[in-house]
N, C-alpha and C. Protein backbone atom coordinates (compact mmCIF):
# COMPACT_ATOMS: atom_id res chain seq x y z
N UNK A 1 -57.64 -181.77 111.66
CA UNK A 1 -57.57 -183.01 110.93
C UNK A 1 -56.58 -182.82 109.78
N UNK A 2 -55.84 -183.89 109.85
CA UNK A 2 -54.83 -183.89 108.22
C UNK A 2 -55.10 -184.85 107.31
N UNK A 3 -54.57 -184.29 106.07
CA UNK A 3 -55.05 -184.86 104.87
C UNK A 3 -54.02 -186.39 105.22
N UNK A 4 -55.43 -187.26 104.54
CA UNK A 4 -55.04 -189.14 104.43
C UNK A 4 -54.58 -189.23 103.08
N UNK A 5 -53.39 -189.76 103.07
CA UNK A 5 -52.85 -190.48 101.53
C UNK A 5 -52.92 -192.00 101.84
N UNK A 6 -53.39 -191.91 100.42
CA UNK A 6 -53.73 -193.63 100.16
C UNK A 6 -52.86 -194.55 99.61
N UNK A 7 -52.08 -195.50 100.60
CA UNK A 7 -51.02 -195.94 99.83
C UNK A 7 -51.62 -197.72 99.36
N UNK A 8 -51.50 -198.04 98.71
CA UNK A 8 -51.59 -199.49 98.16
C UNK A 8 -50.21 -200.69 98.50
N UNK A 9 -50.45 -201.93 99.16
CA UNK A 9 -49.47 -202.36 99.85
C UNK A 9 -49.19 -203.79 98.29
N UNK A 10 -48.04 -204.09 98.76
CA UNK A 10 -47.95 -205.58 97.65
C UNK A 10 -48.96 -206.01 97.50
N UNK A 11 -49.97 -206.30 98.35
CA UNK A 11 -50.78 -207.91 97.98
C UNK A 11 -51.98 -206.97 97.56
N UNK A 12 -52.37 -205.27 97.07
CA UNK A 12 -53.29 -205.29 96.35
C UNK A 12 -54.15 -204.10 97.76
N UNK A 13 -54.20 -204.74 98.87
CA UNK A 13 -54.83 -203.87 99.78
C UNK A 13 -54.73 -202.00 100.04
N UNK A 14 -55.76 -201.57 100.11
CA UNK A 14 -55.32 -200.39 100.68
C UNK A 14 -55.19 -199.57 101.51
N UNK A 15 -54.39 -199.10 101.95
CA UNK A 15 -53.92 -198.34 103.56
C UNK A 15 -53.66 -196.85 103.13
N UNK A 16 -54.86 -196.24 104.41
CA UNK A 16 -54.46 -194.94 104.52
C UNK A 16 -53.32 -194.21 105.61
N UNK A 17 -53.17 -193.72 105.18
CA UNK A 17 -51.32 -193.33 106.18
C UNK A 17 -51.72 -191.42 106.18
N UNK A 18 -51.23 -190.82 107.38
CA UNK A 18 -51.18 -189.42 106.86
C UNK A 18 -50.06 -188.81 106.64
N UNK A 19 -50.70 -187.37 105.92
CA UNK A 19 -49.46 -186.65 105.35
C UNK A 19 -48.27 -185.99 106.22
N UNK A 20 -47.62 -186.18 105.16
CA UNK A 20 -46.27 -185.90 106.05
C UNK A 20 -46.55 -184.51 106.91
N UNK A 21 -46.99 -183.16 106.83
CA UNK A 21 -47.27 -182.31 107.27
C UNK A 21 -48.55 -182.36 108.68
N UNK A 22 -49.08 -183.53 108.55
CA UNK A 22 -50.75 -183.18 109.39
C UNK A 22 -49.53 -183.51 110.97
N UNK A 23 -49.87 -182.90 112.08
CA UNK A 23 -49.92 -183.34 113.00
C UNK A 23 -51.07 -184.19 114.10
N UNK A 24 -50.22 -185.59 114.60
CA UNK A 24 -51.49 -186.37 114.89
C UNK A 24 -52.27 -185.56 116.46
N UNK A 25 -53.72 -185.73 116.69
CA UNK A 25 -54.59 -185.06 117.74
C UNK A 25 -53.90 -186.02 118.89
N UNK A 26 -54.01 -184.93 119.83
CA UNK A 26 -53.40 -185.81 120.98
C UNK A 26 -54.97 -186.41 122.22
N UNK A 27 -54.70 -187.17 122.54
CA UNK A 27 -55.55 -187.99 123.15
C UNK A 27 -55.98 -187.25 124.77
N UNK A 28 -57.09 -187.04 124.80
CA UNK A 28 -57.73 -186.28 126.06
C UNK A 28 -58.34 -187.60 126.68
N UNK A 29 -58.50 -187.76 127.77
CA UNK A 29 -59.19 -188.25 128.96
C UNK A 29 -60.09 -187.83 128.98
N UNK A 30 -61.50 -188.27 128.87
CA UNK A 30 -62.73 -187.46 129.30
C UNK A 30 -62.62 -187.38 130.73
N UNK A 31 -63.33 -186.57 131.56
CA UNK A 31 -62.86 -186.20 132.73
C UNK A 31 -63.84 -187.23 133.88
N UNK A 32 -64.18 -187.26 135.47
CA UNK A 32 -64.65 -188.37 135.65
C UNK A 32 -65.59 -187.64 136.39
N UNK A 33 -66.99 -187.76 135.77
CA UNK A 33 -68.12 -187.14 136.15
C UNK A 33 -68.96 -187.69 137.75
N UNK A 34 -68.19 -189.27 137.50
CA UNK A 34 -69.03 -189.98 138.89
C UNK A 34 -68.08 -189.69 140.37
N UNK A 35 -68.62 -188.22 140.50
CA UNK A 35 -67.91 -188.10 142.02
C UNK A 35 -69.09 -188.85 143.04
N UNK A 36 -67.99 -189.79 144.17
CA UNK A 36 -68.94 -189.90 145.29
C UNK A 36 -68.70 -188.92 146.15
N UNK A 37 -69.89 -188.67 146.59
CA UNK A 37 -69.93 -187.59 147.97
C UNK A 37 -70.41 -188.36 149.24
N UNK A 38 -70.18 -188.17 150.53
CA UNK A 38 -70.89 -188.59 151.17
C UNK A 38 -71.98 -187.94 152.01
N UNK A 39 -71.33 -186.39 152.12
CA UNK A 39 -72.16 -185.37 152.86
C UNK A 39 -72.19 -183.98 151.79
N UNK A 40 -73.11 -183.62 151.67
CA UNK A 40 -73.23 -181.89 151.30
C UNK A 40 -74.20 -181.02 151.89
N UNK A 41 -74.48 -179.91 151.25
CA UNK A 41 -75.47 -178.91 152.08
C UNK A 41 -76.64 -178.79 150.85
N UNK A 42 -77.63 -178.76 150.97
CA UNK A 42 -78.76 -178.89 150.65
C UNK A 42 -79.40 -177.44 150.80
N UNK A 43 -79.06 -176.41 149.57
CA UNK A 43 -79.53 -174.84 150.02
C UNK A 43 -80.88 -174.65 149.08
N UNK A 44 -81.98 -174.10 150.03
CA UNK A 44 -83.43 -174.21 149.16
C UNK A 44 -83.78 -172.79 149.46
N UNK A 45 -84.12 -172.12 147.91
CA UNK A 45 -84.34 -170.89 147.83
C UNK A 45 -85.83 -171.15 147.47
N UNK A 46 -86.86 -170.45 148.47
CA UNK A 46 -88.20 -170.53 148.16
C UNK A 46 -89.00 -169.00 148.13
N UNK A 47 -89.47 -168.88 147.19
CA UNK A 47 -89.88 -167.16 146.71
C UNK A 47 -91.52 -167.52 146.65
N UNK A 48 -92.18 -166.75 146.69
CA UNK A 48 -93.84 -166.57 146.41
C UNK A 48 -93.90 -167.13 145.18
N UNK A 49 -93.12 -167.26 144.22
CA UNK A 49 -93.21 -167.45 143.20
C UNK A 49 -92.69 -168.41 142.38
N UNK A 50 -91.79 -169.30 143.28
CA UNK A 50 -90.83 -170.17 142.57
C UNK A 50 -90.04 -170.90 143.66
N UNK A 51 -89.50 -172.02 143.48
CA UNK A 51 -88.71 -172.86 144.37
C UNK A 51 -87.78 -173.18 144.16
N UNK A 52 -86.46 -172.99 144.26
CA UNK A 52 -84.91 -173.57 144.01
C UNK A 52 -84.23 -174.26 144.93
N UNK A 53 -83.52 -175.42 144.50
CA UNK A 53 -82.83 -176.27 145.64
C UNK A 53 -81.71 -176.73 144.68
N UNK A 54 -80.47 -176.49 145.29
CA UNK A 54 -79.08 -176.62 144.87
C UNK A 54 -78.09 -177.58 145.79
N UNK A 55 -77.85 -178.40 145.62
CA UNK A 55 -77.21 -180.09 146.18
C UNK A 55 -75.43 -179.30 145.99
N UNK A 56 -74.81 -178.88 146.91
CA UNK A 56 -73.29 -178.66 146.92
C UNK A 56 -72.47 -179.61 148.10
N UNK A 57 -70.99 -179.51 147.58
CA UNK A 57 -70.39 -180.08 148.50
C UNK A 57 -70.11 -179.28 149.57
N UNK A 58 -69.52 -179.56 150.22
CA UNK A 58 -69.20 -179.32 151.96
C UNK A 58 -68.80 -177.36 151.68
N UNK A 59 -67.61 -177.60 150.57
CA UNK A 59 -66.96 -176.29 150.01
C UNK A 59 -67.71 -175.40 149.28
N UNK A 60 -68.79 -175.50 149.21
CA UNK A 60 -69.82 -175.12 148.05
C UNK A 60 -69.97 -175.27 146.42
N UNK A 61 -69.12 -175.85 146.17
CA UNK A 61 -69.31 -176.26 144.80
C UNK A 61 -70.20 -177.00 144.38
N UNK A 62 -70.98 -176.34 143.16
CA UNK A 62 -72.57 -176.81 142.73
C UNK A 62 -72.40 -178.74 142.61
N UNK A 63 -73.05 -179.42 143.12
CA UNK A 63 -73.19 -180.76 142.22
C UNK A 63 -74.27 -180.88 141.39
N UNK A 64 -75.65 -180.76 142.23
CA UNK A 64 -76.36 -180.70 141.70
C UNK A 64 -78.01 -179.83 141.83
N UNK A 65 -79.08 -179.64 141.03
CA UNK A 65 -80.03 -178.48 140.85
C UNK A 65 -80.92 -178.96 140.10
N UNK A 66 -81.95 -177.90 140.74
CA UNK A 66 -83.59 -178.10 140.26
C UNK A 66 -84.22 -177.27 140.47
N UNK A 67 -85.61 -176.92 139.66
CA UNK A 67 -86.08 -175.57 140.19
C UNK A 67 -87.57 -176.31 139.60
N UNK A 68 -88.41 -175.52 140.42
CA UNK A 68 -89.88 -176.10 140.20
C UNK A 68 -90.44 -175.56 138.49
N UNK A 69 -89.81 -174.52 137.91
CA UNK A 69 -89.62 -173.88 136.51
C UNK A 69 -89.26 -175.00 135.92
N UNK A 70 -88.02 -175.74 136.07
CA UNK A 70 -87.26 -176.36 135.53
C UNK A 70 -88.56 -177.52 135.01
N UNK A 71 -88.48 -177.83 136.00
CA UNK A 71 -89.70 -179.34 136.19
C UNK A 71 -91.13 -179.06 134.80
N UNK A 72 -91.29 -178.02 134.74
CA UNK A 72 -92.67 -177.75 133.65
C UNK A 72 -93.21 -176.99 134.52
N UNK A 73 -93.64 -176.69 135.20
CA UNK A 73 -94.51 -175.79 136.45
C UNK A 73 -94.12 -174.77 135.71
N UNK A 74 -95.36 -173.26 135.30
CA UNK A 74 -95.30 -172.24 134.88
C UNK A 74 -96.36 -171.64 135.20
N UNK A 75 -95.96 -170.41 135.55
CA UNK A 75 -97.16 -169.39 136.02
C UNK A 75 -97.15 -169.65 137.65
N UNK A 76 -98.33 -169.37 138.25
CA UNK A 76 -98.59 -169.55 139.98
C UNK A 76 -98.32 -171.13 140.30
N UNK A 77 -98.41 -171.93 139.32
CA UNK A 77 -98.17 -173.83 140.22
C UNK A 77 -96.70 -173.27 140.48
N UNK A 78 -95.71 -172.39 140.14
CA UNK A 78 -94.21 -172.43 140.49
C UNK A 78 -93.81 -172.91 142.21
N UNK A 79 -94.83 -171.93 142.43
CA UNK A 79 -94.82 -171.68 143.88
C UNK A 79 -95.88 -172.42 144.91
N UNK A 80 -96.13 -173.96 144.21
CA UNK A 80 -96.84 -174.27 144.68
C UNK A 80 -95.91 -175.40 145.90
N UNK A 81 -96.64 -175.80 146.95
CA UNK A 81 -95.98 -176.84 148.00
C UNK A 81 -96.32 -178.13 146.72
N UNK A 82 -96.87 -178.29 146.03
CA UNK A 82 -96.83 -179.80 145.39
C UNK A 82 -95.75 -179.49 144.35
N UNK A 83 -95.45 -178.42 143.47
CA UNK A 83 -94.03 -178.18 142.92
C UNK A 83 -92.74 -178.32 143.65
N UNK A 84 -92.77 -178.03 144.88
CA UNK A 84 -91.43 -177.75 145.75
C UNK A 84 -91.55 -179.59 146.38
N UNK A 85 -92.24 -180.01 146.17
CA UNK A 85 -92.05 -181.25 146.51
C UNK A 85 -91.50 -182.19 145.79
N UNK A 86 -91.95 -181.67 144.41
CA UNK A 86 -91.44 -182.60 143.20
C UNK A 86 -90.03 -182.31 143.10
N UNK A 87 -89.85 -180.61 143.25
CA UNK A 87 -88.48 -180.48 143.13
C UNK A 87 -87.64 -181.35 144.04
N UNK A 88 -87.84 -181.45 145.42
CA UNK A 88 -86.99 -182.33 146.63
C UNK A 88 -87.17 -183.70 146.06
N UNK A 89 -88.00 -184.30 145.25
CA UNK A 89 -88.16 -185.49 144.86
C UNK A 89 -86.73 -185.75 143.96
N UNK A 90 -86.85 -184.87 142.96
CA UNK A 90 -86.45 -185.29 141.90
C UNK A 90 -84.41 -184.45 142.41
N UNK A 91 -84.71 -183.65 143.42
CA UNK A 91 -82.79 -183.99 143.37
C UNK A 91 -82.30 -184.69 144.24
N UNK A 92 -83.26 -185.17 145.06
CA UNK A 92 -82.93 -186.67 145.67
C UNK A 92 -81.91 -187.61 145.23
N UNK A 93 -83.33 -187.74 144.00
CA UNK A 93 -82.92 -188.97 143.28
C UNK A 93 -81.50 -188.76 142.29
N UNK A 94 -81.17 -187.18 141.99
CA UNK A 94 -79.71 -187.08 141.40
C UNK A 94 -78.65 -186.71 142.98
N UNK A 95 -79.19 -186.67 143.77
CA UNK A 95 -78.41 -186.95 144.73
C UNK A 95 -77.82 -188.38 145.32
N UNK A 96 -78.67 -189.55 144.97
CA UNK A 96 -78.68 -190.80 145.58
C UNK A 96 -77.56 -191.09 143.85
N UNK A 97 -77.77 -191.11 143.03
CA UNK A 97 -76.59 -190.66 142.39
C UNK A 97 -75.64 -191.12 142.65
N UNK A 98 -75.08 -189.74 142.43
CA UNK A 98 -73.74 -189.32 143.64
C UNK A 98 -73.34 -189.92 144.76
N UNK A 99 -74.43 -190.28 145.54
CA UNK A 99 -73.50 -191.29 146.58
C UNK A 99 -73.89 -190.42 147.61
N UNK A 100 -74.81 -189.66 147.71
CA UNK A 100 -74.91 -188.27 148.93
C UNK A 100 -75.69 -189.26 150.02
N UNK A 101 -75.17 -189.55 151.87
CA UNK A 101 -76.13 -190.02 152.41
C UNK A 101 -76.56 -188.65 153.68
N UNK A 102 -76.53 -187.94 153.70
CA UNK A 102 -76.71 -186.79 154.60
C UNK A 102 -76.59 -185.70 154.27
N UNK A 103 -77.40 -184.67 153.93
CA UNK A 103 -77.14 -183.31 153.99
C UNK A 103 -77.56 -182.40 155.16
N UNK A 104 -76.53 -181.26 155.34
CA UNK A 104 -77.14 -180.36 156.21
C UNK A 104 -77.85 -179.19 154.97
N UNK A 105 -79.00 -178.56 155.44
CA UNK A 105 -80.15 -177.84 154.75
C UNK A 105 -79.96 -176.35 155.60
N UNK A 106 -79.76 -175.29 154.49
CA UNK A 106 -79.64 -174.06 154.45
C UNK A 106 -81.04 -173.63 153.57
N UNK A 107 -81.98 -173.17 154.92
CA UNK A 107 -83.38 -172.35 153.93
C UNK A 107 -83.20 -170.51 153.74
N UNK A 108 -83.49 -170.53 152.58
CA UNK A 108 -83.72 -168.87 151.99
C UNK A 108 -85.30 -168.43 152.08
N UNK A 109 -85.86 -167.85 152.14
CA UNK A 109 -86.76 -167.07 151.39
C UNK A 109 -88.60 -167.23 152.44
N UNK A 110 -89.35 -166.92 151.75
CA UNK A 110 -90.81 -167.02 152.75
C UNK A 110 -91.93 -167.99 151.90
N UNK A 111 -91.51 -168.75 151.16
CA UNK A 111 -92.37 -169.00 149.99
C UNK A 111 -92.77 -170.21 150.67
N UNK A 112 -94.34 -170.83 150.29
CA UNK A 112 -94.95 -172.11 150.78
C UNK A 112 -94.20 -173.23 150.44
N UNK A 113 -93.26 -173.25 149.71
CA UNK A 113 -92.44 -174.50 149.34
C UNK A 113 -91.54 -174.78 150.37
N UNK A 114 -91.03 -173.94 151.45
CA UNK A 114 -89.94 -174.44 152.33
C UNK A 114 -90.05 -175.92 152.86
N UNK A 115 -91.16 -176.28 153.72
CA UNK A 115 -91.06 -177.62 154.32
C UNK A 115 -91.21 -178.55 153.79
N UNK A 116 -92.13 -178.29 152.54
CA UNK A 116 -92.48 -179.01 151.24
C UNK A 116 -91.09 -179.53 150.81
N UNK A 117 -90.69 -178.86 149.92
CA UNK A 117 -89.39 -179.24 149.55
C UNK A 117 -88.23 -179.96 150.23
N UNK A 118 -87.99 -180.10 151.43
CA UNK A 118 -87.07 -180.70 152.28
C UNK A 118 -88.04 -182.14 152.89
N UNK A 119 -89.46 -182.07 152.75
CA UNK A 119 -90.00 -183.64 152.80
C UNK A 119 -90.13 -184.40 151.49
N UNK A 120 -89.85 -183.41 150.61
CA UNK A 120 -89.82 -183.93 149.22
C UNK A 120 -88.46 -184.82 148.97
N UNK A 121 -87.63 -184.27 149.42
CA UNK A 121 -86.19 -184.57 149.74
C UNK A 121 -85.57 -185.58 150.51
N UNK A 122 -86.45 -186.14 151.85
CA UNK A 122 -85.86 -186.85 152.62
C UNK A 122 -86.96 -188.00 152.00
N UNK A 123 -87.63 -188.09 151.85
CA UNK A 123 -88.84 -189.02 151.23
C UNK A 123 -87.97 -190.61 150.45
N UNK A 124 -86.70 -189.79 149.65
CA UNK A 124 -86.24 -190.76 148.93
C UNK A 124 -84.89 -191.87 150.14
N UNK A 125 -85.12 -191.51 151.19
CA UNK A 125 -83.89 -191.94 152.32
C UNK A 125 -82.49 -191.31 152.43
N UNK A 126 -82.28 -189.96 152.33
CA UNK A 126 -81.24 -189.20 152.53
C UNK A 126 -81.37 -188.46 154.23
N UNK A 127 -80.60 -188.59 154.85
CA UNK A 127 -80.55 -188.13 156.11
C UNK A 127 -80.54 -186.73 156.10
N UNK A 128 -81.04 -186.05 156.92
CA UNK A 128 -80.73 -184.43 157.80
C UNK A 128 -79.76 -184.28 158.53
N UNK A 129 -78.63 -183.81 158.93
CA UNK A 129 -77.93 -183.15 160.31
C UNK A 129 -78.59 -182.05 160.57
N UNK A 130 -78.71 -181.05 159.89
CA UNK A 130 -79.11 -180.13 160.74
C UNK A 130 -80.46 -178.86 159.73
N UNK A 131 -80.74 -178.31 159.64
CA UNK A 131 -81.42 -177.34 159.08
C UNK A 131 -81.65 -175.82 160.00
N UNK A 132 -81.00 -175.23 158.85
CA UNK A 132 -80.63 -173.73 159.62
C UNK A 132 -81.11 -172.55 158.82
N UNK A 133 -82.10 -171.80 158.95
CA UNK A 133 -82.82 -170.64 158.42
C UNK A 133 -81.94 -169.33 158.06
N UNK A 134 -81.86 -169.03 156.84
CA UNK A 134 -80.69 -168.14 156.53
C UNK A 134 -81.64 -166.93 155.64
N UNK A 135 -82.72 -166.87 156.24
CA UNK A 135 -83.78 -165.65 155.25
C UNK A 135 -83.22 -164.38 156.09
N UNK A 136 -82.88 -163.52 155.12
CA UNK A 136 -82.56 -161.92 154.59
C UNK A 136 -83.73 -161.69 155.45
N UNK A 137 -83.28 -160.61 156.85
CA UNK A 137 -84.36 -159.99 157.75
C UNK A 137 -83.81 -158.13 157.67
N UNK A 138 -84.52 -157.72 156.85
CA UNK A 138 -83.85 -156.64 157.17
C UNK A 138 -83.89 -155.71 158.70
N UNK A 139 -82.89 -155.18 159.16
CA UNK A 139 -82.56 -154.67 160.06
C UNK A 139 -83.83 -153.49 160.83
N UNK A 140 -83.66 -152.56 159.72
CA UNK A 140 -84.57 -151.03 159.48
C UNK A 140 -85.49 -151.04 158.38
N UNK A 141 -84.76 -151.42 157.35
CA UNK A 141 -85.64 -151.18 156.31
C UNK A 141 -85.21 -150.08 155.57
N UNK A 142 -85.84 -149.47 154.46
CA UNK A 142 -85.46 -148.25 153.57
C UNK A 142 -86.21 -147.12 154.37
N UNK A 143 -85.17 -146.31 153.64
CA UNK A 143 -85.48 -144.90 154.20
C UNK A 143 -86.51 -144.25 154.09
N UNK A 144 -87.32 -143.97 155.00
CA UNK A 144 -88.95 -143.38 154.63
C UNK A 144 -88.57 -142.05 153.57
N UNK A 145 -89.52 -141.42 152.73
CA UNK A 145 -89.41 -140.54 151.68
C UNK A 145 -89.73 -139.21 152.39
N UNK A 146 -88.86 -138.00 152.08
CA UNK A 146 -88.55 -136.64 152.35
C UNK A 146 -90.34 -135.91 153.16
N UNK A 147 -90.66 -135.61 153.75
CA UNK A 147 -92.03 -134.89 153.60
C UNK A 147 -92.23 -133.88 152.11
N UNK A 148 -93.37 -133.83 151.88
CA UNK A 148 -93.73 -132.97 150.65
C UNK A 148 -93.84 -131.53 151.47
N UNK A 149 -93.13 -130.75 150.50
CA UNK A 149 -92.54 -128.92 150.23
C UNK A 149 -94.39 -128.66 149.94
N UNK A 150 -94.48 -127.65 150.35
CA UNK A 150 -95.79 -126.81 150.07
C UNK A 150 -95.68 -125.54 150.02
């Protein structure tokens, strides 16, 4: 910001003008938050303990998120199917937003919220293409431990 000098015109009025030194701020565009989408992927991370569902576009870039934490749920309700429902409720509705009419659904994890959450989700009139199970199976497993030396 630069310093305002106060100049006084003939008829008595007064006008502020700035100093010869301030340089004036240059004018930004706020940027344009209302993207429409028409399709994204719908990825729901569900843990024993907690429920996450993340609204991206086609490319993966976040639009939008919710987590049953987020919502007030603390302690064991995290992981409850009536939390993971609220969660699909409520990014629905920041999905309908956006303009989203179809997602395809990428599930993570073993937690009671999986089906919960994706009827929580379609509840508000957003379509499915497809739903595809992407839970971490391990192969072997870890390495059993050495026998004990005697």
């Amino acid at each position: 910001m630069g310093k305002k000098k106060l100049a006084t015109t003939e008829d008595g009025a007064v006008k502020a003008e700035k100093a010869e030194g301030a340089a004036a701020p240059e004018a930004v565009a706020p940027k344009s938050r209302g993207r429409r989408i028409d399709s994204g992927v719908l990825c729901v991370e569900s843990t024993y303990n907690n429920t996450k569902l993340v609204l991206t576009d086609i490319k993966g870039g976040t639009l939008a998120w919710s987590s049953s934490g987020s919502l007030g749920f603390k302690g064991a309700k995290k992981g409850t199917p009536f939390a993971a429902a609220k969660v699909g409720e409520t990014l629905a509705a920041k999905a309908a937003t956006l303009g989203v009419k179809e997602v395809r659904v990428v599930i993570k994890g073993v937690g009671s919220g999986r089906e919960s959450a994706i009827r929580g989700f379609i509840s508000k009139g957003i379509n499915l293409t497809t739903i595809q199970d992407m839970t971490p199976v391990p192969h072997n497993g870890p390495k059993p431990p050495k026998p004990r030396r005697t």
